[in-house]
N, C-alpha and C. Protein backbone atom coordinates (compact mmCIF):
# COMPACT_ATOMS: atom_id res chain seq x y z
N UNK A 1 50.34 30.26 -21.62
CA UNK A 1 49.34 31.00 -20.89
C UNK A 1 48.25 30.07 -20.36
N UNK A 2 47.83 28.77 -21.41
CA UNK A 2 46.86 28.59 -20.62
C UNK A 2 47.46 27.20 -19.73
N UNK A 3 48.56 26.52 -19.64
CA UNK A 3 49.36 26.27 -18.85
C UNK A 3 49.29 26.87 -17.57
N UNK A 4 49.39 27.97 -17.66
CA UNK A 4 49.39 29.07 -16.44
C UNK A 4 48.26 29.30 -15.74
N UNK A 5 46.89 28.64 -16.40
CA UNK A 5 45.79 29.11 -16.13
C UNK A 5 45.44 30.95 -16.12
N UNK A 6 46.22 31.17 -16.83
CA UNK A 6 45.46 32.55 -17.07
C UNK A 6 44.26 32.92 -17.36
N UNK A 7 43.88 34.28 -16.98
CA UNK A 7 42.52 34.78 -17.20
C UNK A 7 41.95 34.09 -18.93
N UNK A 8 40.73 34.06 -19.10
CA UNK A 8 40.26 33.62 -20.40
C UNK A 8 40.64 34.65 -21.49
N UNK A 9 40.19 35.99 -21.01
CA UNK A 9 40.05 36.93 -21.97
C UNK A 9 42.01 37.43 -21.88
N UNK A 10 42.83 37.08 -21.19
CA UNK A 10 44.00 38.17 -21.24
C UNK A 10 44.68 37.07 -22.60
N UNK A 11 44.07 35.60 -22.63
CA UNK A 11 44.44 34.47 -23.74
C UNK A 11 44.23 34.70 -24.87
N UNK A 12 42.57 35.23 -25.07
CA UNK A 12 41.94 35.55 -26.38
C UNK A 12 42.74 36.89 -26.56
N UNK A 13 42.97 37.76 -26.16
CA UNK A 13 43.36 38.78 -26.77
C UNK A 13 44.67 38.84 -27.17
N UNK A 14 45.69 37.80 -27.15
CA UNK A 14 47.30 37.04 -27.32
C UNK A 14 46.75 36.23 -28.59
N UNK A 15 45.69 35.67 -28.50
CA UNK A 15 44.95 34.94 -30.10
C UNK A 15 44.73 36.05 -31.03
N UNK A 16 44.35 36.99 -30.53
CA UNK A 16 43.72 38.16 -31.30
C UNK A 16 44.94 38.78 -31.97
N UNK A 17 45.21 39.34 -31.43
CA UNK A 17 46.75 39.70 -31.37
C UNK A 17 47.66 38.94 -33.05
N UNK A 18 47.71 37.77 -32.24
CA UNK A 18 48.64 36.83 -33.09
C UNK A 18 47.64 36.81 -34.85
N UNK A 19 46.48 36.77 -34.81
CA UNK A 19 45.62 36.57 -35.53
C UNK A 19 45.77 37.58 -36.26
N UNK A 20 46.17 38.78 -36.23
CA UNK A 20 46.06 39.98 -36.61
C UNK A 20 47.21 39.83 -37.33
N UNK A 21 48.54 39.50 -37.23
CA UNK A 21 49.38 40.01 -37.17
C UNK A 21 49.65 38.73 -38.47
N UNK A 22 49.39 37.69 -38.58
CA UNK A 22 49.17 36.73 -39.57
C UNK A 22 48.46 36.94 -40.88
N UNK A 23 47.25 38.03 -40.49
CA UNK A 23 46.61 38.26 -41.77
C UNK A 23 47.33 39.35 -42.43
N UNK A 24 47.77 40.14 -41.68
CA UNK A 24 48.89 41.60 -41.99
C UNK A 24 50.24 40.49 -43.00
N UNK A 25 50.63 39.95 -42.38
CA UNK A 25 51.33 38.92 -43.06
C UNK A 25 50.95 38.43 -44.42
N UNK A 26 49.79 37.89 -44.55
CA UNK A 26 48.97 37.29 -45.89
C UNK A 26 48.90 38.40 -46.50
N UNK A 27 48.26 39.19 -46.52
CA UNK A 27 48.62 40.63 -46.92
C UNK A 27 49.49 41.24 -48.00
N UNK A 28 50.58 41.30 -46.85
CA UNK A 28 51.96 41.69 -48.07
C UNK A 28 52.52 40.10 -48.80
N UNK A 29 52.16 39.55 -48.37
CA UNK A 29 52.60 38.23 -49.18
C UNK A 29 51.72 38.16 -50.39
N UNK A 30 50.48 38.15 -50.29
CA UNK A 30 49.51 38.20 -51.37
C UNK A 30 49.91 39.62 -52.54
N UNK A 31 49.88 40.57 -52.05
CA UNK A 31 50.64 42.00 -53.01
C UNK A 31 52.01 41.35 -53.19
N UNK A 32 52.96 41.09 -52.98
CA UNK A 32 54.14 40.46 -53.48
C UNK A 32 53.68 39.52 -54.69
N UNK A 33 53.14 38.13 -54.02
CA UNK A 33 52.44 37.87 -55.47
C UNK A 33 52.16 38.41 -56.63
N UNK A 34 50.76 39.39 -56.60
CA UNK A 34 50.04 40.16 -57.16
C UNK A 34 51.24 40.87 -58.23
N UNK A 35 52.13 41.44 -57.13
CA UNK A 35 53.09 42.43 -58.38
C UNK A 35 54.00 41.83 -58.71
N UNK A 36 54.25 40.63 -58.80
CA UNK A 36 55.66 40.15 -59.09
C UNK A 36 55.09 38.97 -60.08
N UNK A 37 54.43 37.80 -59.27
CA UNK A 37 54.53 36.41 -60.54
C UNK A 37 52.95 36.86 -61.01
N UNK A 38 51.84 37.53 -60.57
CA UNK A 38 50.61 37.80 -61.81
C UNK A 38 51.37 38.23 -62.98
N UNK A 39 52.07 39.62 -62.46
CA UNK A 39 52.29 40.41 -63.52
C UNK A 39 52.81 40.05 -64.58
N UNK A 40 54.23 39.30 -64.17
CA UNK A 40 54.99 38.48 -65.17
C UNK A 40 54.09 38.11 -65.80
N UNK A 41 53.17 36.74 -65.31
CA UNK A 41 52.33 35.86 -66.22
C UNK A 41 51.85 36.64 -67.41
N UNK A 42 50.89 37.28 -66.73
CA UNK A 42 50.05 38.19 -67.67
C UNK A 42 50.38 39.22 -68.87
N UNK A 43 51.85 39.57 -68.60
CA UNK A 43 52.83 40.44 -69.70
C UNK A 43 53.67 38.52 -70.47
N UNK A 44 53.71 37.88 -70.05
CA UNK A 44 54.39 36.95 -70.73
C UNK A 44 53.49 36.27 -71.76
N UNK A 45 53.79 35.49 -72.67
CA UNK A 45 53.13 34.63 -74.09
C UNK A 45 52.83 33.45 -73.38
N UNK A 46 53.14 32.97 -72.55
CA UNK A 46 52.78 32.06 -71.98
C UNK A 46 51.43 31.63 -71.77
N UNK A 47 50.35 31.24 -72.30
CA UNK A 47 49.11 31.26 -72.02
C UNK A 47 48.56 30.24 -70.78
N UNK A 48 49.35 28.97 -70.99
CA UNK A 48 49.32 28.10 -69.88
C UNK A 48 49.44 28.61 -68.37
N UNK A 49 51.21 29.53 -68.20
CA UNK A 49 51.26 29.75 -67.14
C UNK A 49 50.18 30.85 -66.65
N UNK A 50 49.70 31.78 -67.54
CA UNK A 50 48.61 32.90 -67.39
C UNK A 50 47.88 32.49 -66.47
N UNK A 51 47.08 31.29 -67.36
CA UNK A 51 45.75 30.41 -66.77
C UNK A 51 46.35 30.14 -65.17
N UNK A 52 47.35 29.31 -65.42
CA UNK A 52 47.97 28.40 -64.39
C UNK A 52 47.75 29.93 -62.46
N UNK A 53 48.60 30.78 -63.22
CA UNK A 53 48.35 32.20 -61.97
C UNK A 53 47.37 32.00 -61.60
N UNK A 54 46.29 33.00 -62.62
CA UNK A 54 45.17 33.41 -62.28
C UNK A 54 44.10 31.73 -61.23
N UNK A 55 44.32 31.23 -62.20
CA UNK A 55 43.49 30.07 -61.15
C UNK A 55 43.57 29.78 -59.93
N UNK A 56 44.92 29.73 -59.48
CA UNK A 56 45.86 29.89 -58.27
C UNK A 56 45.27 30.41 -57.53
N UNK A 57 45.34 32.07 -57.87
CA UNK A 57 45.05 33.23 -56.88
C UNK A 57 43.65 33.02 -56.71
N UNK A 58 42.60 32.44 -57.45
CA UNK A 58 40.97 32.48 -57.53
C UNK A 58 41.08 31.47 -56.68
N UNK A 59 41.28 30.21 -56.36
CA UNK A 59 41.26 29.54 -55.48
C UNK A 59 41.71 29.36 -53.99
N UNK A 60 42.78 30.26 -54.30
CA UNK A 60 42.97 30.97 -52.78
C UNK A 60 41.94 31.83 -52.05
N UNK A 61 41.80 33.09 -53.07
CA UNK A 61 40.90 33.59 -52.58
C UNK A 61 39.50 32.92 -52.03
N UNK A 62 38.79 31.95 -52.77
CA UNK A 62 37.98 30.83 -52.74
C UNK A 62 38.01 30.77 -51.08
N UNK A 63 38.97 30.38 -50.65
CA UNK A 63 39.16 29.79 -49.38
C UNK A 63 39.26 30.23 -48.84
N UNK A 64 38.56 31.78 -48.52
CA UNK A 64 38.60 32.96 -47.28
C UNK A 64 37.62 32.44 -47.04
């Protein structure tokens, strides 16, 4: 598009767009997480890997 010299705004809204559709993405990826390897951790004896999750996910989050 911008090859093409297209309008500014018909670009941003193809960013917007795409932007949207990435966090919708993070999203169900993050709940996949959440219900699948937290849960394990946290029902397992494992105390290491517990820690090891939870820190994970806090530092991700961190980085919004």
């Amino acid at each position: 598009m911008i090859e093409d010299d297209r309008y500014c705004i018909d670009i941003l809204v193809q960013v917007k767009a795409a932007t949207a559709a990435l966090k919708r993405v993070e999203g169900e990826l993050l709940k996949d997480h959440v219900d699948h390897c937290i849960k394990e951790a946290i029902a397992s004896d494992d105390i290491t890997d517990r820690e090891a999750k939870v820190a994970e996910l806090v530092d991700l989050l961190a980085k919004r």
